[in-house]
Protein backbone atom coordinates (compact mmCIF):
# COMPACT_ATOMS: atom_id res chain seq x y z
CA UNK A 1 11.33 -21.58 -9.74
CA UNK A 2 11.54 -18.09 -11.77
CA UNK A 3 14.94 -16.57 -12.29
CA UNK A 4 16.38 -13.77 -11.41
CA UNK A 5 15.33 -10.94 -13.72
CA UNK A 6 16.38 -7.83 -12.30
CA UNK A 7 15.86 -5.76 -15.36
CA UNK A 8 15.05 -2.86 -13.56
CA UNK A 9 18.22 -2.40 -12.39
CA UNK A 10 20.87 -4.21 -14.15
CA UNK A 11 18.83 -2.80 -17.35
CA UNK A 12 19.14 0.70 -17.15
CA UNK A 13 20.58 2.13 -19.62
CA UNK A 14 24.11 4.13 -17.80
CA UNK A 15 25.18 0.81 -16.07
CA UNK A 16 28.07 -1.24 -17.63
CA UNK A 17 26.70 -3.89 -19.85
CA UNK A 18 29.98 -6.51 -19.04
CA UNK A 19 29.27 -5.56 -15.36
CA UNK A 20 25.54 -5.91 -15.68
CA UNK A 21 26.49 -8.94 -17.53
CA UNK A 22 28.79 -10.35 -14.90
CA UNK A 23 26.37 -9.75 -12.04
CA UNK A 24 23.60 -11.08 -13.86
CA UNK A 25 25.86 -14.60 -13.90
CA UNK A 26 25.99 -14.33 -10.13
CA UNK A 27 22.37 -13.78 -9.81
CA UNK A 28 21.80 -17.26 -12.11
CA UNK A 29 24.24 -18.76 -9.59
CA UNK A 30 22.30 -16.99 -6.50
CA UNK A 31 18.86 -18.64 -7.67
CA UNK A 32 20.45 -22.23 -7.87
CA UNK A 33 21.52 -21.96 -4.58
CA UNK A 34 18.53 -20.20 -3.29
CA UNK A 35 16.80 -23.09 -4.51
CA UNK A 36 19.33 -25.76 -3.37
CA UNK A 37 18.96 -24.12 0.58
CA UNK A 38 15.15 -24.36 0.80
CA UNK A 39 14.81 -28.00 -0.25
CA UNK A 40 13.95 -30.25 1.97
CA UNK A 41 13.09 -33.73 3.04
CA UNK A 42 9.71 -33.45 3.63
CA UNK A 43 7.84 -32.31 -0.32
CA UNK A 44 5.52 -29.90 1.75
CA UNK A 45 8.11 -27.86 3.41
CA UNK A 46 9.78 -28.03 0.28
CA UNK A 47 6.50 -26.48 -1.59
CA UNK A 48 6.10 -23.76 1.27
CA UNK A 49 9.93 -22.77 1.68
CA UNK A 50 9.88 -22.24 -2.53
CA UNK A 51 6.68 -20.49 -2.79
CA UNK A 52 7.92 -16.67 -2.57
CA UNK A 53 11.23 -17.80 -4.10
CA UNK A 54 9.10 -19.11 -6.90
CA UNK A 55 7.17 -16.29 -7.19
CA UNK A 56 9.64 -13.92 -7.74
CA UNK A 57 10.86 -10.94 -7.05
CA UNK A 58 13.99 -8.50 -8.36
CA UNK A 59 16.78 -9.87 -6.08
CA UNK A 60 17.27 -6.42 -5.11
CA UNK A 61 19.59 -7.32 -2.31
CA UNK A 62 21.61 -10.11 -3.68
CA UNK A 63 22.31 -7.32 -6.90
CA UNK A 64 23.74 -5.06 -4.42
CA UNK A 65 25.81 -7.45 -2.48
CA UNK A 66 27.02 -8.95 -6.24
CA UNK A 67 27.87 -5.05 -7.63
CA UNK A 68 29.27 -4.26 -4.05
CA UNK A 69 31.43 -7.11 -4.54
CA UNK A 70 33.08 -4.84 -8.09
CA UNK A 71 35.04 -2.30 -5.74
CA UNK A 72 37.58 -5.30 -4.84
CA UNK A 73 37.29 -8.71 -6.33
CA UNK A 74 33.82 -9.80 -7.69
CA UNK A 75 35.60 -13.86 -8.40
CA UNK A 76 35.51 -14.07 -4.43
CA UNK A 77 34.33 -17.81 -3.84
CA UNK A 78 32.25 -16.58 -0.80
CA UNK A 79 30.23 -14.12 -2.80
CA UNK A 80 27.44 -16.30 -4.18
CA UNK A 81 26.73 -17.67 -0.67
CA UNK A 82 26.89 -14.43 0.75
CA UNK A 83 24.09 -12.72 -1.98
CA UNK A 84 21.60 -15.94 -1.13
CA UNK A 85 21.99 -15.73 3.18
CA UNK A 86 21.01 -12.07 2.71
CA UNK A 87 18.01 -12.82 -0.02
CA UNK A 88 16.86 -15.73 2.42
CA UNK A 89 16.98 -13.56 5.52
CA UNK A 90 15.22 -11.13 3.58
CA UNK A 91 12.44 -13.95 2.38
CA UNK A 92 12.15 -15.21 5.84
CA UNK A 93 11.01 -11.88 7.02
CA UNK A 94 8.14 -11.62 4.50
CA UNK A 95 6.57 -14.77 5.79
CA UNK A 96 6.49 -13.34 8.93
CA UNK A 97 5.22 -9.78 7.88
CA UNK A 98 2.00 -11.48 6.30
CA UNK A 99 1.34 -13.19 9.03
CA UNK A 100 1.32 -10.38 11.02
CA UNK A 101 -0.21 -8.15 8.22
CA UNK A 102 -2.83 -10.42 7.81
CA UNK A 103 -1.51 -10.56 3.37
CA UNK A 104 -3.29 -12.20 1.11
CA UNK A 105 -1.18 -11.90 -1.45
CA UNK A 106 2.80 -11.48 -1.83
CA UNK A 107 4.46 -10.68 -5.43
CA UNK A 108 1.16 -11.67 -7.53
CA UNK A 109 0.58 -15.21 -5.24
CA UNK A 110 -1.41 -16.07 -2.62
CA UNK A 111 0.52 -15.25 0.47
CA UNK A 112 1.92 -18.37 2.61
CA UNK A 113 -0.12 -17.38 5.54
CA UNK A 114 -3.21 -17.64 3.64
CA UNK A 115 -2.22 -21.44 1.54
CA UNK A 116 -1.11 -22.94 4.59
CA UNK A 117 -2.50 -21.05 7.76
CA UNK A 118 -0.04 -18.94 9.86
CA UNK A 119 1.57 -21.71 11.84
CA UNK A 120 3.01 -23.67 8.66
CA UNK A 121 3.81 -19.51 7.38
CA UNK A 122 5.56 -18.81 10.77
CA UNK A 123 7.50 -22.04 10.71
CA UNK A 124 8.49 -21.53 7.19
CA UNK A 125 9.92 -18.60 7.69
CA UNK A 126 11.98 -19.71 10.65
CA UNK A 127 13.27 -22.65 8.23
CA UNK A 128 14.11 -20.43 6.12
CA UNK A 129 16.07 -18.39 8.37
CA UNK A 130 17.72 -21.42 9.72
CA UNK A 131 18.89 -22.23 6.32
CA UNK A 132 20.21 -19.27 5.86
CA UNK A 133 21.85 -18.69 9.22
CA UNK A 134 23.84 -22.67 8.88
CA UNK A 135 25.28 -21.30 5.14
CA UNK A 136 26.29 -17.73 7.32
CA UNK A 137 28.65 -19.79 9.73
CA UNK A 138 30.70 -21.01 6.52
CA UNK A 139 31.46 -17.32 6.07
CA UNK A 140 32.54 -16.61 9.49
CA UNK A 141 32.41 -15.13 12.35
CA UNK A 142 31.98 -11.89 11.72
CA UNK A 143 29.46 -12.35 8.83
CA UNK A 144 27.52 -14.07 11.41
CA UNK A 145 28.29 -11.26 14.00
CA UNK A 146 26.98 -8.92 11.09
CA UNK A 147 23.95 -10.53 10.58
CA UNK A 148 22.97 -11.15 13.56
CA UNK A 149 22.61 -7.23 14.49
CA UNK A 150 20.83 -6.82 11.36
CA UNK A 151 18.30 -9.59 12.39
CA UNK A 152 18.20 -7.68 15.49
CA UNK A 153 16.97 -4.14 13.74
CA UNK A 154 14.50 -6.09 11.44
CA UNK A 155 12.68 -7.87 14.78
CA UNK A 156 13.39 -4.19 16.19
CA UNK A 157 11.68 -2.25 13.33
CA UNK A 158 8.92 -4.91 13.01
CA UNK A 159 8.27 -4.31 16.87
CA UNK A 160 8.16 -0.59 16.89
CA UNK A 161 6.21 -0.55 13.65
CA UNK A 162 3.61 -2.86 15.68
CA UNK A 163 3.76 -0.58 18.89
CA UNK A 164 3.53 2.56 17.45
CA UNK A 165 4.92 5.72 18.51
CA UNK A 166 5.04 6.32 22.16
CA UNK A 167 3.12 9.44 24.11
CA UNK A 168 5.31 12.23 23.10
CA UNK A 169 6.88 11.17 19.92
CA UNK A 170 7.28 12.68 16.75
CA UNK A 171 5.13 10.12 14.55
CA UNK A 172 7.50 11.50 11.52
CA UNK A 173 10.89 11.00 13.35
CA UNK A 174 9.47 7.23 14.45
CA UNK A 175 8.27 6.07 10.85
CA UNK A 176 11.91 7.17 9.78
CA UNK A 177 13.29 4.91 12.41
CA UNK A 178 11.06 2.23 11.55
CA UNK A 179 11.73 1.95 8.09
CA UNK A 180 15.70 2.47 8.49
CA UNK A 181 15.51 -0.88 10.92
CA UNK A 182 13.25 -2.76 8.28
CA UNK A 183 14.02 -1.92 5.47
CA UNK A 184 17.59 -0.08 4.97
CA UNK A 185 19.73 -2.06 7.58
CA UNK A 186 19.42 -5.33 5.32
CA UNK A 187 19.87 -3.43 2.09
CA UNK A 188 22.83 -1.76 3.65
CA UNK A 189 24.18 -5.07 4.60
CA UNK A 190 24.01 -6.34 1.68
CA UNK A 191 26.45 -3.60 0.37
CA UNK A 192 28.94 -4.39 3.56
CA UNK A 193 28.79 -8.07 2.95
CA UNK A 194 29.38 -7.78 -1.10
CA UNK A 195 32.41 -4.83 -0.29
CA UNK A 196 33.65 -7.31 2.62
CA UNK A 197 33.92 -10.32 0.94
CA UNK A 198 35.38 -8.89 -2.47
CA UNK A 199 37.78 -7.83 -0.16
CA UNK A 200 37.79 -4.28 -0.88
CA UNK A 201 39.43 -1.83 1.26
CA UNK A 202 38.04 -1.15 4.26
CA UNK A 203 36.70 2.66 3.97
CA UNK A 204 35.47 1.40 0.61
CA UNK A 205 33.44 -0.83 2.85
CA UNK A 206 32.32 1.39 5.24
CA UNK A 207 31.54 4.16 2.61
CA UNK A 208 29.47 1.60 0.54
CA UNK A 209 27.61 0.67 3.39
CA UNK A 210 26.87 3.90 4.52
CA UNK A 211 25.25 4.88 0.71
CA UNK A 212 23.32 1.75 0.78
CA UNK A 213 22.25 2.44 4.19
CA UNK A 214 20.50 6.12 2.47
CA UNK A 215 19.52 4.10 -0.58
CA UNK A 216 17.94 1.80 1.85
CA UNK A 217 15.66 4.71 3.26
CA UNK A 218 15.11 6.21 -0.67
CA UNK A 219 13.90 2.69 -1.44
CA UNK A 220 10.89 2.36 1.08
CA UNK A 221 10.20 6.33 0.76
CA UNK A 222 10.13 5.45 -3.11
CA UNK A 223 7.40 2.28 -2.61
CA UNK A 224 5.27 4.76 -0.19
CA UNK A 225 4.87 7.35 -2.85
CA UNK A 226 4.28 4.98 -5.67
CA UNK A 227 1.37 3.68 -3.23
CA UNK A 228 0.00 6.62 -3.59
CA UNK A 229 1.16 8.07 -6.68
CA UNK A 230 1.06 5.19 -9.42
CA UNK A 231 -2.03 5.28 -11.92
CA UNK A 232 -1.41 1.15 -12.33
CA UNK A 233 -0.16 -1.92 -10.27
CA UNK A 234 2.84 -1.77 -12.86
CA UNK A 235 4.88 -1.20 -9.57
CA UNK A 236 4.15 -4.48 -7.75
CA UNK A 237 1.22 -3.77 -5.77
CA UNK A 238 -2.33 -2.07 -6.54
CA UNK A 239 -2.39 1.54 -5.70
CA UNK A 240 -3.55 2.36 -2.84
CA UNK A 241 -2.89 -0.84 -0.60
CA UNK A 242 -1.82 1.27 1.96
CA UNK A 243 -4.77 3.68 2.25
CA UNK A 244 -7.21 0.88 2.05
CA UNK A 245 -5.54 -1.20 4.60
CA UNK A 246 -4.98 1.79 6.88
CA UNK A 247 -1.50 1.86 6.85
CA UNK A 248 0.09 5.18 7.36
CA UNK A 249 3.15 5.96 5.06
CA UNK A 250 5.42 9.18 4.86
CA UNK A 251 2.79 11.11 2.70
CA UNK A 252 0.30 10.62 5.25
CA UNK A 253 2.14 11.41 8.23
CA UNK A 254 3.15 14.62 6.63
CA UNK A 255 -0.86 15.27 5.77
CA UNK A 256 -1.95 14.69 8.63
CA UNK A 257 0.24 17.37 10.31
CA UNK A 258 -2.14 19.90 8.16
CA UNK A 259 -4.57 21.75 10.51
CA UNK A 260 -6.27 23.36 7.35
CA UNK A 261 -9.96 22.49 7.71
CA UNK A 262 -9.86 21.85 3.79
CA UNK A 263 -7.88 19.12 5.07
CA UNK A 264 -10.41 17.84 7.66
CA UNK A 265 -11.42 14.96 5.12
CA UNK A 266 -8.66 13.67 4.44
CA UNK A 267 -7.48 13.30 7.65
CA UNK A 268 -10.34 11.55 8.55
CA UNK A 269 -9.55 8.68 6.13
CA UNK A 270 -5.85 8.20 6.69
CA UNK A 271 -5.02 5.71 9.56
CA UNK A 272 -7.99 3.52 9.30
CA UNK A 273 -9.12 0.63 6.56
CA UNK A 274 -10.98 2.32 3.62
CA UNK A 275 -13.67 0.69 1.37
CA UNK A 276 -12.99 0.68 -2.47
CA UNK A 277 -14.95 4.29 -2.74
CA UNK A 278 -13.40 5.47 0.27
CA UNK A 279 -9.71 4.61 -1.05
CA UNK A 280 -10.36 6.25 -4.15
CA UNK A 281 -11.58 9.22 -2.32
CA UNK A 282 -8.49 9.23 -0.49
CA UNK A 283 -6.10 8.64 -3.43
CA UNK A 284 -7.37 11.75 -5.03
CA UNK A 285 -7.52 13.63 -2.02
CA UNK A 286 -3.78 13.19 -0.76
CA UNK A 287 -2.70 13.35 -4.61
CA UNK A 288 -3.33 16.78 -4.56
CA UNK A 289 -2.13 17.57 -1.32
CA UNK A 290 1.05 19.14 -0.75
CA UNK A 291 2.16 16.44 1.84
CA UNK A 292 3.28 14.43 -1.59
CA UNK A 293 5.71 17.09 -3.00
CA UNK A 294 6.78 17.50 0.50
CA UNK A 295 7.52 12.73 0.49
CA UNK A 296 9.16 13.27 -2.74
CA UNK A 297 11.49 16.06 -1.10
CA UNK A 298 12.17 13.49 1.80
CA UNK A 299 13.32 10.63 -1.39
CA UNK A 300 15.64 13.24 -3.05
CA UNK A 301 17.20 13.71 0.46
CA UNK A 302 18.14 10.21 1.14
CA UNK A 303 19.08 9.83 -2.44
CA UNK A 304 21.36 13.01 -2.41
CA UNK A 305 23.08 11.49 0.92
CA UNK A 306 23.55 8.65 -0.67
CA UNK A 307 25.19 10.04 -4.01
CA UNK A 308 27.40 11.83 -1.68
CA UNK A 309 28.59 8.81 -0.66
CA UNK A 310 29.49 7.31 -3.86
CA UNK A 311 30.94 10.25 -4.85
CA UNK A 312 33.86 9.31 -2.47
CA UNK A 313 34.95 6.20 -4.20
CA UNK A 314 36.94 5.51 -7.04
CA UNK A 315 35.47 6.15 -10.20
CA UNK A 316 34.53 3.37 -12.48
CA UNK A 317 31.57 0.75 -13.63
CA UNK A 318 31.11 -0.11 -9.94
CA UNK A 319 29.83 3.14 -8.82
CA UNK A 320 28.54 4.61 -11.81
CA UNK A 321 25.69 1.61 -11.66
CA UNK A 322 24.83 2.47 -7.75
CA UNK A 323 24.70 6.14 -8.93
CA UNK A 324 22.17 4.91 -11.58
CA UNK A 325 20.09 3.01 -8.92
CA UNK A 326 19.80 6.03 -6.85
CA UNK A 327 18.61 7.99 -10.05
CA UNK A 328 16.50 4.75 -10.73
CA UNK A 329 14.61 4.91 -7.42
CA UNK A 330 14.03 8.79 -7.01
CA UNK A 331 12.35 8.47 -10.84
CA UNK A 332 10.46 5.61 -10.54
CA UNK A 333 8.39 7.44 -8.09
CA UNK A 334 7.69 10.22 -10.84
């Protein structure tokens, strides 16, 4: 199994180096017992419940819930436990989104779905979940309470990502609610459960969560534009994925509100899967059009909420490095 390398982050250059140092130790810790949950009896559930552990991937969440953890006291003993339930929540869901996707691959590897066939991926995931749901009720009840509404906005987002928006709805204002249950509830959760169990204040916690909860959005607005934006895969996926699939992200939604017949075109191609030429058509297309400016002025939104946030708390390490993630994720979009 790969490490934890979260150089992206714990790298960047305005972030402590002893508290990048110290939550890089917890991360080590994370991956052992990340690795310790999945294992199993049987060497093929073993081999499936490892494979997107194995293959990766920045520990995002468990880095927040470890650097959340610095506002009271990051030597809680319930801290490592608590970064690897919300890492293996947040695994178990991307067995489950391939499957539903259709993915053929996930960070590099062939997806689960497509080694094993989606019953063994669907299973999996549920193991996984399990796994991580027996190590939440050594942290209590209301860490379980917590997570289970969270598990309740993924399966919610998931669902009204899948149903689409109904007759009447602003197709805008329902993408933004899809991504804030899919993607920023966990994220912000994994703020609350780091602030919780380092047992800082409570409007510490509640503040924290609240930033992460923006950050959350920024993060997902941030992947949508790099879809589109990014010259190279250098950003975990080859640009364009979501054109060619037919997926519509924030850049499309607001392109498709254009009722310029220069526009016709590209219209035409978002919202359905595109060939190779087609994509690159596309790509070109919607890189010129204003609806990207407009995405990136949607990222800097979330990010400024979220800044506003940490501007709240006490000054120190702790928020300086979620300050420097914010930056991180607005510029990484270029």
């Amino acid at each position: 199994m790969s490490g934890a390398v979260p150089s992206s982050f714990l790298a960047l250059p305005s972030i402590d180096e002893t508290l990048a140092r110290e939550v890089q130790e917890g991360l080590e810790q994370v991956e052992k017992v990340l690795r310790e949950t999945v294992t199993a009896s049987d060497p093929m559930l073993t081999e499936a419940a490892t494979h997107l552990l194995s293959a990766g991937g920045k520990r995002f969440r468990a880095t927040l819930v470890l650097l959340a953890a610095h506002f009271g006291d990051p030597t809680a003993p319930e801290l490592i436990r608590a970064a690897a339930v919300i890492e293996l929540t947040h695994v178990a869901t991307l067995y489950h989104d391939d499957v539903m996707d259709e993915a053929e691959l996930r960070r590099g590897e062939l997806s689960a779905n497509q080694r094993w066939g989606n019953s063994i991926a669907i299973l999996t995931g549920d193991y996984v979940f399990a796994r991580a749901s027996e190590m939440l009720a050594d942290l209590g009840t209301d860490a379980v309470r917590m997570q289970a509404r969270t598990f309740g906005r993924l399966v919610q987002g998931q669902i009204l990502e899948t149903s689409g928006p109904r007759g009447g709805t602003d197709p805008i204002s329902h993408y933004l609610q899809v991504i804030a249950d899919k993607t920023a509830s966990l994220i912000a959760s994994a703020a609350e459960f780091g602030a919780m169990f380092g047992r800082a204040e409570p409007e510490v916690v509640d503040t924290i969560t609240r930033a992460c909860d923006a950050l959350g959005m920024a993060f997902q607005l941030s992947d949508d534009i790099l879809d589109v934006a990014s010259e190279t895969s250098d950003s975990g996926k080859v640009p364009g994925t979501d054109l060619r699939e037919g997926v519509l992200t924030l850049p499309m939604f607001y392109a498709q509100r254009s009722t310029d017949p220069e526009d016709a075109r590209l219209r035409e191609l978002l919202g359905r899967p595109l060939d190779d030429a087609e994509t690159d058509e596309a790509l070109r297309l919607l890189r010129a059009h204003p609806a990207l400016k407009e995405a990136r002025t949607s990222l800097q939104a979330w990010a400024d909420k979220a800044r506003a946030e940490l501007a709240t708390l006490p000054q120190g390490a702790p928020r300086s490095a979620f300050e420097a993630i914010c930056d991180y994720v607005v510029e990484r979009s270029g």
